[in-house]
C-alpha atoms as a PDB file:
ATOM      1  CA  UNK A   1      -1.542 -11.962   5.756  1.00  0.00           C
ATOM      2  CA  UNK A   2      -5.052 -12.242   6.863  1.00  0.00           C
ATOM      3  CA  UNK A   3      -5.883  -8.447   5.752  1.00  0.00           C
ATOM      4  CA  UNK A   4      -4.879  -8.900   2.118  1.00  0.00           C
ATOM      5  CA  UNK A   5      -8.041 -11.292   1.422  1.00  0.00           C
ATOM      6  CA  UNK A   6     -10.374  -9.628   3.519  1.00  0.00           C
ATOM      7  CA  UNK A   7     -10.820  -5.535   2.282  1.00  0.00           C
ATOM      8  CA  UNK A   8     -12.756  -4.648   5.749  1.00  0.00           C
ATOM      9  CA  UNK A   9     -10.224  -5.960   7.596  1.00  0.00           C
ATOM     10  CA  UNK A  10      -7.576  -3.657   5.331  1.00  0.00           C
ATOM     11  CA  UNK A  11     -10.307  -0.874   5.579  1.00  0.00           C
ATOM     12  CA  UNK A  12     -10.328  -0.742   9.195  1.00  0.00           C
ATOM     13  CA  UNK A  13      -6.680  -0.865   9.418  1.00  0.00           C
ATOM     14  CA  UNK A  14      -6.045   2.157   7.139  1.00  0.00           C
ATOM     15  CA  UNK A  15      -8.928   4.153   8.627  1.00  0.00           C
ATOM     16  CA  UNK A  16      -7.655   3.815  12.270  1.00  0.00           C
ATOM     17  CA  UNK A  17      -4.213   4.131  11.857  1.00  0.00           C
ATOM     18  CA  UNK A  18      -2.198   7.312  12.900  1.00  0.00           C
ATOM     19  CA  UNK A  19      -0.006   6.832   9.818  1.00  0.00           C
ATOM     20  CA  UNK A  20      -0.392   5.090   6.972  1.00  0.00           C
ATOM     21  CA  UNK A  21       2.673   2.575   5.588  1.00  0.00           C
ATOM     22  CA  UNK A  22       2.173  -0.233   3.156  1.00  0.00           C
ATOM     23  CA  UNK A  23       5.097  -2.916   2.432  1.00  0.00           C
ATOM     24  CA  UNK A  24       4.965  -5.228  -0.311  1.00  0.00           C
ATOM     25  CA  UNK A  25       5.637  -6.351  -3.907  1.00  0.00           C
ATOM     26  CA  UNK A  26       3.759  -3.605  -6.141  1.00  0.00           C
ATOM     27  CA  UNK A  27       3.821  -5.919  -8.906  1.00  0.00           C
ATOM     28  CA  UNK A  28       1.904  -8.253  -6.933  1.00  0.00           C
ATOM     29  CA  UNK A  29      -0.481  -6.380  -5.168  1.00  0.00           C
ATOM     30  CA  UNK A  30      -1.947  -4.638  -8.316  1.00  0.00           C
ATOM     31  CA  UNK A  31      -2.937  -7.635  -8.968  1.00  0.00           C
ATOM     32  CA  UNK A  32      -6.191  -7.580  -6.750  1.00  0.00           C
ATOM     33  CA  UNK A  33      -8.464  -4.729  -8.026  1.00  0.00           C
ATOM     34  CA  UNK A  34      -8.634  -3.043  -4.578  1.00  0.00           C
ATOM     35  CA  UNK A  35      -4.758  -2.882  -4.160  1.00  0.00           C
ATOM     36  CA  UNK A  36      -4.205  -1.822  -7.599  1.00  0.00           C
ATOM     37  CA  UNK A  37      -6.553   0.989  -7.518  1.00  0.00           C
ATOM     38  CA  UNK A  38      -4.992   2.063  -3.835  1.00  0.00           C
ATOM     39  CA  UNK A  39      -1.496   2.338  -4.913  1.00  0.00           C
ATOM     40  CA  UNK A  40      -2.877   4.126  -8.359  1.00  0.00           C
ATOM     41  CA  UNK A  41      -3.555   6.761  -6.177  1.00  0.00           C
ATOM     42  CA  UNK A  42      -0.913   6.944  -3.781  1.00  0.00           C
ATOM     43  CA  UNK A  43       1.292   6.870  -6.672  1.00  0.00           C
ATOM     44  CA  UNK A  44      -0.971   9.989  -7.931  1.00  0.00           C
ATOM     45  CA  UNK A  45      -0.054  11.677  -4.982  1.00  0.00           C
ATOM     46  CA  UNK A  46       3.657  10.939  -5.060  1.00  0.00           C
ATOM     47  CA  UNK A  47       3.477   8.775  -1.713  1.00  0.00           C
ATOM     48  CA  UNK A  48       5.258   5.638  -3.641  1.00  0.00           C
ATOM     49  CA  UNK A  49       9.000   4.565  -3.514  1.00  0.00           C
ATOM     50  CA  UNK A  50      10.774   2.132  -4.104  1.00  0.00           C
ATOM     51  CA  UNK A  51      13.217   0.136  -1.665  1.00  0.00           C
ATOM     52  CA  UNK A  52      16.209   1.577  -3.196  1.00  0.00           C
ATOM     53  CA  UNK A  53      14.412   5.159  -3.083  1.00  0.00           C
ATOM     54  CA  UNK A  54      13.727   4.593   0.726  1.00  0.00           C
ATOM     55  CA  UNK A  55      17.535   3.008   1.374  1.00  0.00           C
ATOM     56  CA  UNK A  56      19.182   6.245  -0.273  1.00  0.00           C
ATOM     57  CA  UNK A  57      17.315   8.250   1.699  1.00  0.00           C
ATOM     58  CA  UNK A  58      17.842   7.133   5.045  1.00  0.00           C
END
């Protein structure tokens, strides 16, 4: 996706959005300095799960 190499592009989408909701492979993500420091924190905050977490909840 387009967003994922451009950070204002990501920054503008977070910042406007009514809720915030972030698919994708964690492993590869933290990979990028930006991503990896975003889902340090929203990990921090307990705002991460998993697929399976998500699936046996619903």
């Amino acid at each position: 996706m387009g967003f994922l190499s451009n950070i204002r592009r990501m920054n503008v989408g977070m910042t406007r959005a009514r809720r915030k909701l972030l698919v994708g492979d964690s492993s590869t993500l933290c990979r990028h300095s930006f991503f990896g420091e975003l889902l340090a924190y929203v990990k921090g905050v307990g705002g991460f799960r998993t697929a399976n977490e998500v699936a046996i909840e619903a």
